[in-house]
Protein backbone atom coordinates (compact mmCIF):
# COMPACT_ATOMS: atom_id res chain seq x y z
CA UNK A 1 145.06 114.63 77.87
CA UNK A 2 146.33 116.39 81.23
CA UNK A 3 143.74 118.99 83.12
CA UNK A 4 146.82 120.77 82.82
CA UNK A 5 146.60 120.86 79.22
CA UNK A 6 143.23 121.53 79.18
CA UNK A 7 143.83 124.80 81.17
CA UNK A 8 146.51 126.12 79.22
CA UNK A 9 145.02 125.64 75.89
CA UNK A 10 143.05 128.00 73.66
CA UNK A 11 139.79 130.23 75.18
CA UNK A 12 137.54 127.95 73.16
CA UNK A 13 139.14 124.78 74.41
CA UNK A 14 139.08 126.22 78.06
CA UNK A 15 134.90 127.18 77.26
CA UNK A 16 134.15 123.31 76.03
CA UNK A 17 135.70 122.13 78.88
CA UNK A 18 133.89 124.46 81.26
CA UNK A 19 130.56 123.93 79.77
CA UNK A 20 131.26 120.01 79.79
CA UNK A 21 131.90 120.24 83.18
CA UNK A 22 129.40 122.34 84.31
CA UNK A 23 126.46 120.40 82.51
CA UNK A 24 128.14 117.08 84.00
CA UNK A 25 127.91 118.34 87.68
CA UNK A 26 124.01 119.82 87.09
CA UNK A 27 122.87 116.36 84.85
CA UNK A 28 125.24 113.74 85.20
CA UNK A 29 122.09 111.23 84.39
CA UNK A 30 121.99 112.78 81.08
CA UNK A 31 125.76 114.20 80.42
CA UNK A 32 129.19 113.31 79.30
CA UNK A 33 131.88 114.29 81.45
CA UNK A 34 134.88 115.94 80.31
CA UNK A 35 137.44 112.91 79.00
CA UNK A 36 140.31 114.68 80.50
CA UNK A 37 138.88 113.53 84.11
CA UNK A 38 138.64 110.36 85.59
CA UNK A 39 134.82 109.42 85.90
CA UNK A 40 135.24 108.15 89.73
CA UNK A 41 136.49 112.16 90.16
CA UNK A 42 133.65 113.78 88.40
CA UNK A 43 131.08 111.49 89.87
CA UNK A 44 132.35 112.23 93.31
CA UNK A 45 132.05 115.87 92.76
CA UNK A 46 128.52 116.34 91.06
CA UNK A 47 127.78 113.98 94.56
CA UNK A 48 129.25 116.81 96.80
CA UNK A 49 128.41 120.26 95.17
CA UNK A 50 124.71 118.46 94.79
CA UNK A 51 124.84 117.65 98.29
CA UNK A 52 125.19 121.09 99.24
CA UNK A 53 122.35 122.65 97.05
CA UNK A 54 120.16 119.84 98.31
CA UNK A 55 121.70 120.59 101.85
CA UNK A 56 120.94 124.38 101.77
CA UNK A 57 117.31 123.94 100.18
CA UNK A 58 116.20 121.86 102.98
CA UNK A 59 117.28 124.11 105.51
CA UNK A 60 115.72 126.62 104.12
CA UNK A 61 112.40 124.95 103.39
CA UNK A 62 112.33 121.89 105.65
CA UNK A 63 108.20 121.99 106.06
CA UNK A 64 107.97 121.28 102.17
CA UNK A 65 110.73 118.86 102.24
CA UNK A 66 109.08 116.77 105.28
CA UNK A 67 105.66 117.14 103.27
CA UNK A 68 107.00 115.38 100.11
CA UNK A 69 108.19 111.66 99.67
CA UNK A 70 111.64 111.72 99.86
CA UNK A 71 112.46 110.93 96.16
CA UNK A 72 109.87 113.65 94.90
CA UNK A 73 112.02 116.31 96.95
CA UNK A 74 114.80 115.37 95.68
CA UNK A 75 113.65 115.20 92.32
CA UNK A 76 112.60 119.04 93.19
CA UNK A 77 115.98 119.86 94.16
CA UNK A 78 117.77 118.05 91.03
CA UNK A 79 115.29 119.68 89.02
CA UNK A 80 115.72 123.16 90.13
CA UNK A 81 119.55 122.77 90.38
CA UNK A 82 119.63 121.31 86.60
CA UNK A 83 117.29 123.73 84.87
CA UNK A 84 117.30 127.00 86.95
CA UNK A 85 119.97 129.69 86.01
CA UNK A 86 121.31 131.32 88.96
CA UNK A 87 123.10 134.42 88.99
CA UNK A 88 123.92 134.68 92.26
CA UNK A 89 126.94 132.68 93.95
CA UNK A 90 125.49 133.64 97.76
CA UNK A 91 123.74 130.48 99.47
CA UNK A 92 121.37 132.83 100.83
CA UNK A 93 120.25 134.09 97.48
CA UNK A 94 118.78 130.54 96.97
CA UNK A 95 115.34 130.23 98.67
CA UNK A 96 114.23 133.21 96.57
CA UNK A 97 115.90 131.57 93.42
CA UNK A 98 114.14 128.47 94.26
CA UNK A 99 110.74 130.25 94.76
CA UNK A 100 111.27 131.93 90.96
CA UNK A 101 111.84 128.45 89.97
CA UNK A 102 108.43 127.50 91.24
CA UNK A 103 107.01 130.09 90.06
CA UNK A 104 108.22 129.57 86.24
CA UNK A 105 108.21 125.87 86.48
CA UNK A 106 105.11 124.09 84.49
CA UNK A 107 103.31 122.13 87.09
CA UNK A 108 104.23 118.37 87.60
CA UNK A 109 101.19 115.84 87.82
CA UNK A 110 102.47 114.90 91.41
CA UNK A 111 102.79 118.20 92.74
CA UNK A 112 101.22 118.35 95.94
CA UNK A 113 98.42 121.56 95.20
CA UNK A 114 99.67 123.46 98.35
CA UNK A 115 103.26 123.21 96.92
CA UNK A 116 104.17 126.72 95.68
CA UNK A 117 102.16 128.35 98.76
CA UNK A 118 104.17 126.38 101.29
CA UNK A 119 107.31 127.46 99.68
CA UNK A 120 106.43 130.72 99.34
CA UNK A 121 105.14 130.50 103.08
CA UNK A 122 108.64 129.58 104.01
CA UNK A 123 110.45 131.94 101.80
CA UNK A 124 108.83 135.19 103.64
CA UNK A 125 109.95 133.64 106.93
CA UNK A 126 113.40 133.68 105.77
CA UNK A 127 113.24 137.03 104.22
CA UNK A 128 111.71 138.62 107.08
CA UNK A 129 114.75 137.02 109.17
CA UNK A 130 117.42 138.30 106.76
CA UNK A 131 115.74 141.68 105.97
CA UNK A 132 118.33 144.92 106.56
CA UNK A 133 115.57 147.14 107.06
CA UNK A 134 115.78 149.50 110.25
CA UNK A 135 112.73 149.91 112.38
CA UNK A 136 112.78 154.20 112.71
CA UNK A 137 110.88 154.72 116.05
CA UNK A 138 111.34 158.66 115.64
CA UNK A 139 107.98 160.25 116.34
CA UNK A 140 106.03 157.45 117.07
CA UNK A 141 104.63 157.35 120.77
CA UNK A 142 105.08 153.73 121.47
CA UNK A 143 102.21 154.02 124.02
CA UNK A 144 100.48 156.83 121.93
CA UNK A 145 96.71 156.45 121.62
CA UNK A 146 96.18 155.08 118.57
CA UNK A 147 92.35 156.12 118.32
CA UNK A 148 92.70 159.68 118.30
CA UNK A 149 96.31 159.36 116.89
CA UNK A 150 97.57 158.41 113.23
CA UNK A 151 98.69 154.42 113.49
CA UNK A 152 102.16 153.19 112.31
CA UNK A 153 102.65 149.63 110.75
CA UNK A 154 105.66 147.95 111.13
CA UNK A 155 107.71 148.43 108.04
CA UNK A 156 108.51 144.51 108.31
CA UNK A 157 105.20 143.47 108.11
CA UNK A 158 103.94 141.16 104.89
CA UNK A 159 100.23 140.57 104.30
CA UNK A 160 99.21 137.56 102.73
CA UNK A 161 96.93 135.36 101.64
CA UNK A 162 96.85 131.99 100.49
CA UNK A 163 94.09 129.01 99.53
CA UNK A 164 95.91 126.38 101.78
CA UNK A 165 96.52 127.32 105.80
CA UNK A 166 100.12 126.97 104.98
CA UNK A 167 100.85 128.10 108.58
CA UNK A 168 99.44 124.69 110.39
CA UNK A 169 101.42 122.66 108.23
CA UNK A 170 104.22 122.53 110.29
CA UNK A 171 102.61 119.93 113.00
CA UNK A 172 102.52 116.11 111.58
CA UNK A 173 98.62 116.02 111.44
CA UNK A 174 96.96 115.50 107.74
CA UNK A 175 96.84 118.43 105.60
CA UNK A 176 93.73 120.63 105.87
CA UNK A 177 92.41 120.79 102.58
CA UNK A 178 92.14 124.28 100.43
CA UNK A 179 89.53 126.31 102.14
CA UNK A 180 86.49 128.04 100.33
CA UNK A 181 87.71 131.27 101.59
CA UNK A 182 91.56 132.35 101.79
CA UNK A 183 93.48 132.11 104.57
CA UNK A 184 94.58 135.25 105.62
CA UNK A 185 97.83 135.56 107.27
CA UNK A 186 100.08 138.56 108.06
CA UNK A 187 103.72 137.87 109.01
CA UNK A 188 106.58 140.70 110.75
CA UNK A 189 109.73 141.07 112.52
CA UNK A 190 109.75 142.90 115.81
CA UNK A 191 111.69 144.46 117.61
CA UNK A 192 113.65 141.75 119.63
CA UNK A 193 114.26 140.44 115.82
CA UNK A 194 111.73 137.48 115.80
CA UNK A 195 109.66 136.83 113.11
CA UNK A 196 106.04 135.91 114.08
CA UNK A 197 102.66 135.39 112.20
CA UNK A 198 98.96 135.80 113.17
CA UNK A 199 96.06 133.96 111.23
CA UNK A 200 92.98 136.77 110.80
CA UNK A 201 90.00 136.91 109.46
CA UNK A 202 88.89 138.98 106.59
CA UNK A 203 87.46 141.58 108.54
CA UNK A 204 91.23 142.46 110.39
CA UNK A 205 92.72 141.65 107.45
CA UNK A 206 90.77 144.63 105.57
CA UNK A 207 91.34 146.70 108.47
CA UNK A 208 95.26 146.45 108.26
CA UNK A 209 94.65 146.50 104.74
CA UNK A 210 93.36 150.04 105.27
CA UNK A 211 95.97 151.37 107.57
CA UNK A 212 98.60 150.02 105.19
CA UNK A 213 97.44 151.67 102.30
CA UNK A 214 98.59 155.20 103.49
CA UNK A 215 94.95 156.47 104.55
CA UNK A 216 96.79 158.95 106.58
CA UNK A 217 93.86 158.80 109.43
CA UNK A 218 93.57 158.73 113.23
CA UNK A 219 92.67 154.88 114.21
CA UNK A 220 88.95 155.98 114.77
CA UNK A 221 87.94 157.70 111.47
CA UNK A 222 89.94 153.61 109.80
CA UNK A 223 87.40 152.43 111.83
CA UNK A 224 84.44 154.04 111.11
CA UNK A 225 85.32 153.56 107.04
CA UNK A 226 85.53 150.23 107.76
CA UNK A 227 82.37 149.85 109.34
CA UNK A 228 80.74 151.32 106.02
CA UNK A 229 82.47 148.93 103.75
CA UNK A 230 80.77 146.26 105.97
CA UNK A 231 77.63 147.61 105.97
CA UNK A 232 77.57 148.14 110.10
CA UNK A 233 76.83 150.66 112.17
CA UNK A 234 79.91 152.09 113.53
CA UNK A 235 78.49 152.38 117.06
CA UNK A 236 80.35 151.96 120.65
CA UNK A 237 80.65 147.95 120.50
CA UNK A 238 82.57 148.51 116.84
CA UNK A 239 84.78 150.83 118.16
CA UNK A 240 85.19 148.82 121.31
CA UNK A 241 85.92 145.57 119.44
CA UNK A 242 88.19 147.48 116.69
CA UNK A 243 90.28 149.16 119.41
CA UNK A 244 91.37 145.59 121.10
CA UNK A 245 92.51 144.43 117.55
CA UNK A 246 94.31 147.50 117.46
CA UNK A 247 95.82 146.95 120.93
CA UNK A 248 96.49 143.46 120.66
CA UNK A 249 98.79 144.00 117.26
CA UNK A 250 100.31 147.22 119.05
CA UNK A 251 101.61 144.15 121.73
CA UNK A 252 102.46 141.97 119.44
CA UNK A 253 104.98 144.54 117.24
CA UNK A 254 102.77 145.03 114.62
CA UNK A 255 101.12 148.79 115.16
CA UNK A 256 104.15 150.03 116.23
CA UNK A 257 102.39 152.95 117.70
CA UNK A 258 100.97 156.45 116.90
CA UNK A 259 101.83 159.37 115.45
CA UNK A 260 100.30 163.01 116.20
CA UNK A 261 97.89 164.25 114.06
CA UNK A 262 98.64 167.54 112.01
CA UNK A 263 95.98 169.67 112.56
């Protein structure tokens, strides 16, 4: 039988064929190619269109892919490109596909333990880099003072944390085991369009944790509340300390600035 027969024959001729073909190209371990196309062919193009996914995943997560063996990644990648529906045709819909995959996916026995953090790690980089969010500067005072004034995050700001330090795993050295304590991390996009990070502690993380959760309050009275969640006198070297943090992320694109408080 001709493709060309195969093309021009009824809808549910036209759907086995599809499906055949389309399970071929995802498993060919496991599946039967349509008969209607020489084997060489088919083999040849579940190589290719594999390729590609395989291709586009490493780009997009290449510290994962140089963590794992080289068969277990691609295992990953055949795995994920076998079993995961996507809906989306756009390459750049695939790291997030590929994170829900992770997500869903029970957990193999050789899974490294850090292995859905790093991805996810990597998968906010890329976001960040992609995002079409504006940054409105309209009534923030760039150089405003933030103590007396109400601080503005940067809307392209993520805070996260995680149990492995995901972030150092980029060098060659051995993998720092999962801490006691999460590793706090808080990632952004500024203005010149490059993504950063910045490992905190808990005690900055709370405090961006308070001006991101719409407290509506000049940078002093953030810092005096969190003074009382950690027990401390909010006296001149706690203001002192808090206002370089504050300064420091206002340099680095994070505080954006300050708005005037409505009196």
């Amino acid at each position: 039988m001709s493709e060309a027969v195969v093309m021009n024959g009824n809808s549910a001729s036209l759907l086995a064929f599809q499906q055949a073909f389309t399970d071929y190209v995802r498993d060919p371990q496991h599946r039967t190619p349509p008969p209607s196309i020489p084997l060489e062919r088919m083999q040849l193009y579940a190589q290719l269109v594999f390729g590609n996914v395989e291709r586009v995943m490493g780009n997009m997560f290449p510290v994962l892919k140089s963590r794992l063996p080289e068969c277990q990644w691609l295992a990953l990648a055949r795995e994920f490109f076998r079993d995961h529906d996507l809906h989306d045709p756009l390459f750049q819909s695939m790291p997030r596909e590929f994170l829900n995959f992770l997500e869903q996916r029970a957990p193999a026995a050789d899974d490294p333990p850090y292995l859905l953090e790093l991805a996810h790690w990597e998968w906010v980089d890329y976001a960040l880099s992609i995002d079409t969010t504006e940054i409105e500067l309209d009534g923030i005072e760039r150089d405003g003072c933030i103590m007396d004034g109400l601080p503005v995050l940067n809307p392209l700001l993520w805070m996260l944390s995680y149990q492995h330090p995901v972030q150092r795993y980029r060098d060659e050295a051995p993998l720092a085991p999962a801490a006691e304590s999460p590793t706090y991390l808080v990632a952004w996009r500024d203005l010149d369009d490059r993504v950063g990070y910045l490992e905190l502690n808990a005690v900055t993380a709370r405090l961006l944790e308070l001006l991101d959760g719409g407290a509506h309050a000049c940078g002093g009275l953030v810092l005096e509340a969190l003074a009382a969640e950690l027990g401390q006198p909010c006296d001149d070297d706690f203001v002192r300390a808090g206002s370089e943090i504050l300064e420091d992320l206002r340099k680095r694109h994070v505080v954006l600035g300050a708005r005037e408080r409505s009196l």
